[in-house]
Protein backbone atom coordinates (compact mmCIF):
# COMPACT_ATOMS: atom_id res chain seq x y z
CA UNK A 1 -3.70 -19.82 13.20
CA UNK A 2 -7.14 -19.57 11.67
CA UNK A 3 -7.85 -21.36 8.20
CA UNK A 4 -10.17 -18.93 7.06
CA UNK A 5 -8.19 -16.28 4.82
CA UNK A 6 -8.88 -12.97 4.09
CA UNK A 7 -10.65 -13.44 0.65
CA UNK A 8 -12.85 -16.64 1.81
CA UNK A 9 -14.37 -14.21 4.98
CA UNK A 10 -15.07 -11.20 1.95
CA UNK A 11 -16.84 -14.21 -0.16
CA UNK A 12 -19.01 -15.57 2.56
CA UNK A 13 -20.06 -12.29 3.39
CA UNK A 14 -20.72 -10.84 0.44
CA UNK A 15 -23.17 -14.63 0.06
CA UNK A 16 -24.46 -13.99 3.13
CA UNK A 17 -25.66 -10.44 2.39
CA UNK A 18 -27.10 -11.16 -0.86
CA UNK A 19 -28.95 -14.46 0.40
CA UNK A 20 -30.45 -12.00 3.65
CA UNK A 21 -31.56 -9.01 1.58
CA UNK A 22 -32.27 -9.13 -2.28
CA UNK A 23 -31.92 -5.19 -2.28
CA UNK A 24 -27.88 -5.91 -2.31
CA UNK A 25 -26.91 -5.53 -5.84
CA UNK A 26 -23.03 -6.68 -7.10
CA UNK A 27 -21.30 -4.70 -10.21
CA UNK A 28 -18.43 -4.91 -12.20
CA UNK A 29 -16.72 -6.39 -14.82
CA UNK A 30 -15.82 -10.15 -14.89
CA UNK A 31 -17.50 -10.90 -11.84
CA UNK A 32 -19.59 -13.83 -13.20
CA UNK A 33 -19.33 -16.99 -12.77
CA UNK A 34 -16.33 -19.38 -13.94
CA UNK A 35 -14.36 -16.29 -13.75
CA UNK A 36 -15.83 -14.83 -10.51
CA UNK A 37 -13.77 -11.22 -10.85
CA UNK A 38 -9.66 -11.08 -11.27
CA UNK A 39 -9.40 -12.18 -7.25
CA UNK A 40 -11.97 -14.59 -7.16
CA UNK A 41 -13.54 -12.73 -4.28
CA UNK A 42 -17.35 -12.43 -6.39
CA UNK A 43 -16.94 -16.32 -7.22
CA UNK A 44 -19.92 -18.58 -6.89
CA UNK A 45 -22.38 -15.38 -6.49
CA UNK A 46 -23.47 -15.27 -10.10
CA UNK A 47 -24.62 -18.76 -9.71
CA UNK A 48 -26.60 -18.61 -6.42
CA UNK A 49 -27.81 -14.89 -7.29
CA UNK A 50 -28.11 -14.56 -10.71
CA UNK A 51 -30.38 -11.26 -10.40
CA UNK A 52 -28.32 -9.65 -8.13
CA UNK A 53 -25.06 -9.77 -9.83
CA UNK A 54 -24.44 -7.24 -12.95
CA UNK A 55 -21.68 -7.78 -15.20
CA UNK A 56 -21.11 -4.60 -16.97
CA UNK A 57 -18.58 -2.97 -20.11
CA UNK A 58 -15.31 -1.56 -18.56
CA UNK A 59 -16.35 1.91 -17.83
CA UNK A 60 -15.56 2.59 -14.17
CA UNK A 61 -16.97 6.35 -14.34
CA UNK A 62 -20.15 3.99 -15.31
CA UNK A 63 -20.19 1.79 -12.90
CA UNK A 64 -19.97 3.86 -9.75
CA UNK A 65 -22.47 6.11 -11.18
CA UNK A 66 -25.17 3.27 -11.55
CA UNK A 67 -23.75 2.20 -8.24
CA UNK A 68 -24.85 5.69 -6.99
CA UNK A 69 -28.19 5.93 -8.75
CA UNK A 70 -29.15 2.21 -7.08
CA UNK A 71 -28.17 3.50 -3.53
CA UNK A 72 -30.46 6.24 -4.45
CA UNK A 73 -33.22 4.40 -5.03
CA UNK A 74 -32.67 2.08 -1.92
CA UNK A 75 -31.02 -0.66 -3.35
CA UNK A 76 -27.51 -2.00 -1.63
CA UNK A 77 -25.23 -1.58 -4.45
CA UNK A 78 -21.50 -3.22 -4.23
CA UNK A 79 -19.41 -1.74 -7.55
CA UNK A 80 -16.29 -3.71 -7.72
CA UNK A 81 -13.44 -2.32 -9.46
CA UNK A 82 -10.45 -4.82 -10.85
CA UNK A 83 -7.29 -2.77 -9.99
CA UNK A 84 -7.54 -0.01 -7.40
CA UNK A 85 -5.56 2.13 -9.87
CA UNK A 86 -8.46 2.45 -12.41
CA UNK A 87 -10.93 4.17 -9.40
CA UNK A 88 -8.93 7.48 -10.91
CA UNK A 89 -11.53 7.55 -13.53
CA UNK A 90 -14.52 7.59 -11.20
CA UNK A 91 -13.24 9.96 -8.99
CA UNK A 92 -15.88 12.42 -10.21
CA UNK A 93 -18.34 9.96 -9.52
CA UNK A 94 -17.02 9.34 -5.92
CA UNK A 95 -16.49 12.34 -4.73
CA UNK A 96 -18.51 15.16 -7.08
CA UNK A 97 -21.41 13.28 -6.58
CA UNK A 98 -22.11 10.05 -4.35
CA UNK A 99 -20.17 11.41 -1.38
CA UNK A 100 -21.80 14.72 -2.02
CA UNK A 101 -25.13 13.99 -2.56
CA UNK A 102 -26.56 13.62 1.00
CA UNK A 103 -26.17 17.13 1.47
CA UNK A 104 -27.22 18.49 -2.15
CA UNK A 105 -30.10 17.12 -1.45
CA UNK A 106 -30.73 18.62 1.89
CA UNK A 107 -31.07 14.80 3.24
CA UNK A 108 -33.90 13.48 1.11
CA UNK A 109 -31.52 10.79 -0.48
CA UNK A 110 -28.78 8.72 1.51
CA UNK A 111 -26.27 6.89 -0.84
CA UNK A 112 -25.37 3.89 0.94
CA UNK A 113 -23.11 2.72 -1.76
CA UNK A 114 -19.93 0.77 -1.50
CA UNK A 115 -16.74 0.77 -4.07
CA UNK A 116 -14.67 -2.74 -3.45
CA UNK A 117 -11.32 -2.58 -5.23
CA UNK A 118 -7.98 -4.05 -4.37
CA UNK A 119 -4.78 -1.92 -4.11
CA UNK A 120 -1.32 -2.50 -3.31
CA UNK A 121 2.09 -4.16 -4.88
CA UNK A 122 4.38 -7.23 -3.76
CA UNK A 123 2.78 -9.21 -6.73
CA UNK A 124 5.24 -7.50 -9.95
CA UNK A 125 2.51 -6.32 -11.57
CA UNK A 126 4.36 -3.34 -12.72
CA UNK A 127 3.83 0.71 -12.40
CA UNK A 128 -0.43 0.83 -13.43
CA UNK A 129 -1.62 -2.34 -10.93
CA UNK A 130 0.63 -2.14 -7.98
CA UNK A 131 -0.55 1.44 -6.15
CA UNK A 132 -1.90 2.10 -3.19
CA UNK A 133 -4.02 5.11 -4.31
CA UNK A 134 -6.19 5.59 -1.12
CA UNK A 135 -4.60 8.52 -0.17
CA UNK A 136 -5.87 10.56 -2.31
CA UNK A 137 -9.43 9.98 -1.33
CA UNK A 138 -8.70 10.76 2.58
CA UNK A 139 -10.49 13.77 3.71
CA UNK A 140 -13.27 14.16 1.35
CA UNK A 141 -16.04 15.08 3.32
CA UNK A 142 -19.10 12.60 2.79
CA UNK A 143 -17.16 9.65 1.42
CA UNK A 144 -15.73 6.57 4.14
CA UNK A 145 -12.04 5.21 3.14
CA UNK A 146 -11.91 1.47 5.03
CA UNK A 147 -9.14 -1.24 4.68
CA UNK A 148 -9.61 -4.30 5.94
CA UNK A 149 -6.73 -6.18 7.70
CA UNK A 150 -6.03 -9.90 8.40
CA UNK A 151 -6.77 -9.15 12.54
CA UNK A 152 -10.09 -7.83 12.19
CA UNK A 153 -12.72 -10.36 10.12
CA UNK A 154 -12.92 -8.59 6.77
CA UNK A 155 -16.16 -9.70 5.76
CA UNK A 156 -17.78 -8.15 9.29
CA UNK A 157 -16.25 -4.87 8.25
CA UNK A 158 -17.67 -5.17 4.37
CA UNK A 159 -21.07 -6.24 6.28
CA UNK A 160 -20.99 -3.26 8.37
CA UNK A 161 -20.25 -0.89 5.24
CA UNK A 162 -22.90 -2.59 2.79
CA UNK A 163 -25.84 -2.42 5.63
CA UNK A 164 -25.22 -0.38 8.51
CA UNK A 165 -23.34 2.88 7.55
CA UNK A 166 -25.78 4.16 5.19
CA UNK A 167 -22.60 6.25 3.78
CA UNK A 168 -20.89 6.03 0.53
CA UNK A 169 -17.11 3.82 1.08
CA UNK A 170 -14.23 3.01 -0.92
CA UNK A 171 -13.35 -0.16 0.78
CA UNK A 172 -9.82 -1.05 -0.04
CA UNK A 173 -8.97 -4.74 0.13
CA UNK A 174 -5.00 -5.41 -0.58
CA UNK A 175 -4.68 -8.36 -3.60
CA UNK A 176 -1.46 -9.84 -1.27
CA UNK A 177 -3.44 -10.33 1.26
CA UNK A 178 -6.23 -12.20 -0.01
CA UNK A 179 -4.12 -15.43 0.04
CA UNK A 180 -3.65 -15.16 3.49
CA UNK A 181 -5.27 -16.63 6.44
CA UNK A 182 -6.80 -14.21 9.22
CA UNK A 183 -3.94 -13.89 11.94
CA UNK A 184 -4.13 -14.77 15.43
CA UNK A 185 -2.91 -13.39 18.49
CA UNK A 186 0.73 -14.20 19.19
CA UNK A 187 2.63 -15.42 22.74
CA UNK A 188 2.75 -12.91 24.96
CA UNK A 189 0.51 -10.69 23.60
CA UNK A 190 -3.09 -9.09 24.23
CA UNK A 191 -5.47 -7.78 21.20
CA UNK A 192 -7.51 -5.17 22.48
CA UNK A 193 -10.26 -3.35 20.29
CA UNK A 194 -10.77 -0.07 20.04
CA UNK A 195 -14.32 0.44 18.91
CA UNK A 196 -14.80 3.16 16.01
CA UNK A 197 -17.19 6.42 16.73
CA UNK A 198 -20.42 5.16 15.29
CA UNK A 199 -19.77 1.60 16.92
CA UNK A 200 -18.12 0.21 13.52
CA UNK A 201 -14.52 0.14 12.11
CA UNK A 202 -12.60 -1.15 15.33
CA UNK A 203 -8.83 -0.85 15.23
CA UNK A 204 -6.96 -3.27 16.43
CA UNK A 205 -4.30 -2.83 19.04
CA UNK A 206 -1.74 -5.64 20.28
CA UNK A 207 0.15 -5.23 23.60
CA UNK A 208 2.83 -6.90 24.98
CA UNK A 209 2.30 -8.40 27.98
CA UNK A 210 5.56 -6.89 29.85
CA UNK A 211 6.87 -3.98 27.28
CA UNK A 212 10.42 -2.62 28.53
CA UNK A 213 9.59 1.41 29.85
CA UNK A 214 12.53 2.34 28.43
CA UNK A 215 11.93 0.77 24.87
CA UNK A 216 8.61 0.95 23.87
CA UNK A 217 6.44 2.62 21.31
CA UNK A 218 3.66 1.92 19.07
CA UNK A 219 3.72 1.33 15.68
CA UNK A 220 0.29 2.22 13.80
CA UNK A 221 -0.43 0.62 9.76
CA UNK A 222 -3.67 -0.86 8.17
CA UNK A 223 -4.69 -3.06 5.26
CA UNK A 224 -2.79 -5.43 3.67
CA UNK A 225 0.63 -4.86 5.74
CA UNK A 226 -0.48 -6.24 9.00
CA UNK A 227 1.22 -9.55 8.73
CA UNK A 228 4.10 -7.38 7.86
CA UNK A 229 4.18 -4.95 10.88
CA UNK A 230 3.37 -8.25 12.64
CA UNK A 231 6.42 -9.67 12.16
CA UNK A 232 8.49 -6.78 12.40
CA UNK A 233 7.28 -5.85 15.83
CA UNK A 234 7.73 -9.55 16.93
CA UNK A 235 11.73 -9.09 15.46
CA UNK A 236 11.85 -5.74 17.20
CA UNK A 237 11.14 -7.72 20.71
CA UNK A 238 13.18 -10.58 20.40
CA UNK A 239 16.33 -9.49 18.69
CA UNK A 240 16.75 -6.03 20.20
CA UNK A 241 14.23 -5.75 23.16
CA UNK A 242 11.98 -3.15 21.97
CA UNK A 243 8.75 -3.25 22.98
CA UNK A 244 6.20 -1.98 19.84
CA UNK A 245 2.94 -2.43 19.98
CA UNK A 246 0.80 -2.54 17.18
CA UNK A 247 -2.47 -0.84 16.33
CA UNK A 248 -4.19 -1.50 12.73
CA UNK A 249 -6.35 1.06 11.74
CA UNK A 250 -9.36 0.20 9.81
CA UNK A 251 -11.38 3.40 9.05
CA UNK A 252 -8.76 5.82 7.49
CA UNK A 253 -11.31 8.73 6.62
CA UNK A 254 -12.76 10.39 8.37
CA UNK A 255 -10.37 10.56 10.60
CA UNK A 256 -10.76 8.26 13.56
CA UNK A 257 -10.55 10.72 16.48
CA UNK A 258 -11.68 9.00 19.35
CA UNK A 259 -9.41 6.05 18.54
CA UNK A 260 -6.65 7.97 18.07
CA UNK A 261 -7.07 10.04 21.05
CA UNK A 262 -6.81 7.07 23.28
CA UNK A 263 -3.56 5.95 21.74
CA UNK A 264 -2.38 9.54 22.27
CA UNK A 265 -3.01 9.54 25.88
CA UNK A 266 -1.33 6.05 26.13
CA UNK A 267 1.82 6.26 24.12
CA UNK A 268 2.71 9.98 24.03
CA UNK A 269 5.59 9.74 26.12
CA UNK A 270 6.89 6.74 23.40
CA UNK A 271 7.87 6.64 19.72
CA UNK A 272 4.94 6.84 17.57
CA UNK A 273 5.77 4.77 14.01
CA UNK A 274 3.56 4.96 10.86
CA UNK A 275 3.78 2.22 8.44
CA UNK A 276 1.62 2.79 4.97
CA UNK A 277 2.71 1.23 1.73
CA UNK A 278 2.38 4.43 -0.51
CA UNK A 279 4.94 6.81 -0.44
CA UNK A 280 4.92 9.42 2.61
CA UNK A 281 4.73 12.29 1.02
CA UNK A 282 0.76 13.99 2.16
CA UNK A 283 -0.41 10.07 2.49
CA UNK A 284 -2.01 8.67 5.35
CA UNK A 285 1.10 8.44 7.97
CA UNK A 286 0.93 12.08 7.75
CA UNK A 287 -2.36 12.61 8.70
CA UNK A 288 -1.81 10.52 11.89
CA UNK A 289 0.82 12.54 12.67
CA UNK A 290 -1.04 15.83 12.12
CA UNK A 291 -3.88 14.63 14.47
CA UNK A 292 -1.15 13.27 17.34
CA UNK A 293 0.71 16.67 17.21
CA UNK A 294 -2.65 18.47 17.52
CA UNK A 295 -3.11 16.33 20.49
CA UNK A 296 0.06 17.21 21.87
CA UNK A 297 -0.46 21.24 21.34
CA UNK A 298 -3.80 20.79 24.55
CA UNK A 299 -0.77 18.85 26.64
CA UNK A 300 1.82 19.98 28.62
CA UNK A 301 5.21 19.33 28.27
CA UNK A 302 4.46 16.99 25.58
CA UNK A 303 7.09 16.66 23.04
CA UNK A 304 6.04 13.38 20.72
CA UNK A 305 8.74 11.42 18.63
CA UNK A 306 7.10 10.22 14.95
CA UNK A 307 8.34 8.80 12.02
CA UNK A 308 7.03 7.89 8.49
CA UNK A 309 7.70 4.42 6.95
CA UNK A 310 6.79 4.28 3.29
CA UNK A 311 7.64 3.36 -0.24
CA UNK A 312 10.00 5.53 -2.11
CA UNK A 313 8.92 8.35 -3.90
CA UNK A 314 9.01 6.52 -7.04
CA UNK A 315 6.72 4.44 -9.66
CA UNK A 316 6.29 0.76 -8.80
CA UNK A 317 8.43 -1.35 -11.43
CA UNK A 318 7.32 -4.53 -12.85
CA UNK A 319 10.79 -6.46 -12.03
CA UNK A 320 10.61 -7.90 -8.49
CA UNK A 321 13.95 -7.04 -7.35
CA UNK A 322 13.19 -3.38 -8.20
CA UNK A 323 9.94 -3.62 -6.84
CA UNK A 324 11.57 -4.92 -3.55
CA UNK A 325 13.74 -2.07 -3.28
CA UNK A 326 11.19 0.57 -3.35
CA UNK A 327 8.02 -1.08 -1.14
CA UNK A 328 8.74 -1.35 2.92
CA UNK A 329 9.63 -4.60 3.90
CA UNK A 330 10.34 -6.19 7.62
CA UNK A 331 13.77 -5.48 7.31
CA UNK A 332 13.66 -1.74 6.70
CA UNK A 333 10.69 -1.07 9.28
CA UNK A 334 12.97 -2.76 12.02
CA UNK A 335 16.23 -0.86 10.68
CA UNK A 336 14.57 2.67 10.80
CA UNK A 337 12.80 1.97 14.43
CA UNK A 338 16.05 0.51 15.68
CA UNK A 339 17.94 3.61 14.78
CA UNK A 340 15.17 5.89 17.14
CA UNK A 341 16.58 4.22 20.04
């Protein structure tokens, strides 16, 4: 297993970037140095770039749109938000204006800005810290969703946002994963990439070597519940011979066609499982299923078996046994899967 975890590959990138080009600018509140931002991911960049890195009031409508006016002005801004659950009060800023912009403008301006916040629960922090809000910035034209994952290095995907897209992104990082360390491939298994349609945002995909015809599928998740799926696939093998693969999705808006496309033609005649940590309802599970089933309509006796894994439609409670019984876990992945069989 690699040492490296997910935060330490975010840090040395975001070092990296800011030591190659001065024109990438870090925002947000508490990000300087002792504190180095609520995860630690901004530590040590204060010191090494002190004109680079802005500590600002908490105003997150503020933030994003200096973040947008930089990008503007050809500057590399990185906003980082502290909880993913605050980026509800820059939506305006996100998607009336930075992700809108290019096109206002009749291409005069780009907005290569990027929004860093971490999402997600498993740590008790109660109903306002623990959401996975990324949903409900999926399909706005103009702005990039990404989620990192613990397969594919996060800090090459933050690279790739920061100076190669040229696009606004809300790049969600997952605050239980940062802890981790990157994940490797296990026995009898084969990761295969599946490049993204501009050449960035690869997903993921691990294959078992000899997968059972009869009792196989896929099962498709991103971000922070990799490790999860992980483990629940590797259960699904071993203790009742079903062969899941797993692809990880790292670009969840637009919509990653191409990708998606090839796991169509490969595993339509299989069960096709989406794991997300927000609840189902019009998240991002169901947009995978939309674009399989549209898939399916151009095929021929095609007739695809899906299902939804997700949180309960509920808020996320602070107690950790409560919390436990709402947010998927291995246990409930393998018990749902088991039960299409």
């Amino acid at each position: 297993m690699s040492n490296k975890t997910y935060l330490a590959s975010l840090n040395e990138s975001l070092h990296a970037m800011m030591e190659a080009d001065e024109r990438v600018i870090l925002i947000g509140e508490d990000i300087l140095d002792p504190y180095g931002g609520a995860f630690k991911v901004s530590k040590g960049l204060s010191s090494r770039f002190p004109s680079q890195v802005l500590t600002t009031p908490i105003s997150e409508s503020a933030i994003v749109g200096l973040g947008t006016g930089l990008a503007m002005r050809g500057f590399l801004p990185i906003v980082e938000i502290m909880f993913g659950d605050f980026i509800t009060l820059a939506v305006d800023q996100l998607v009336n204006h930075a992700a809108k912009f290019r096109w206002m403008y009749n291409e005069k301006v780009r907005v290569p800005l990027v929004v860093r916040t971490p999402m997600g629960a498993y740590r008790s922090y109660g109903p306002t810290h623990s959401q996975s809000m990324e949903k409900h910035f999926l399909g706005v034209p103009g702005l990039w969703v990404i989620s990192p994952n613990l397969f594919t290095e996060p800090g090459e995907l933050l690279k790739q946002a920061v100076t190669r897209l040229q696009e606004p992104v809300l790049f969600v990082e997952h605050k239980y994963a940062y802890a981790q360390p990157l994940l490797d491939v296990p026995d009898g298994m084969v990761l295969e990439e599946l490049a993204g349609e501009k050449g960035f945002f690869p997903a993921s995909v691990l294959r078992h070597r000899n997968p059972d015809p009869a009792m196989r599928g896929l099962l498709l998740c991103y971000g922070g519940l990799s490790k999860m799926c992980l483990e629940a696939v590797l259960l699904l093998r071993d203790s009742e011979g079903i062969s899941m693969d797993l692809a990880v999705i790292t670009q969840l808006s637009p919509t990653p066609v191409v990708q998606l496309q090839t796991l169509f033609d490969q595993y339509k005649d299989t069960l096709l499982v989406y794991v997300e940590e927000a609840s189902v309802a019009a998240g991002w599970g169901s947009e995978m299923m939309a674009s399989m089933q549209d898939f399916a309509l151009n095929t021929r006796n095609c007739q695809l078996r899906q299902l939804r894994i997700g949180s309960e439609y509920s808020v996320i409670p602070s107690s950790k046994q409560l919390e436990g019984r709402i947010l998927p876990n291995v246990q409930k992945i393998i018990n749902q899967i088991v039960a299409c069989f």
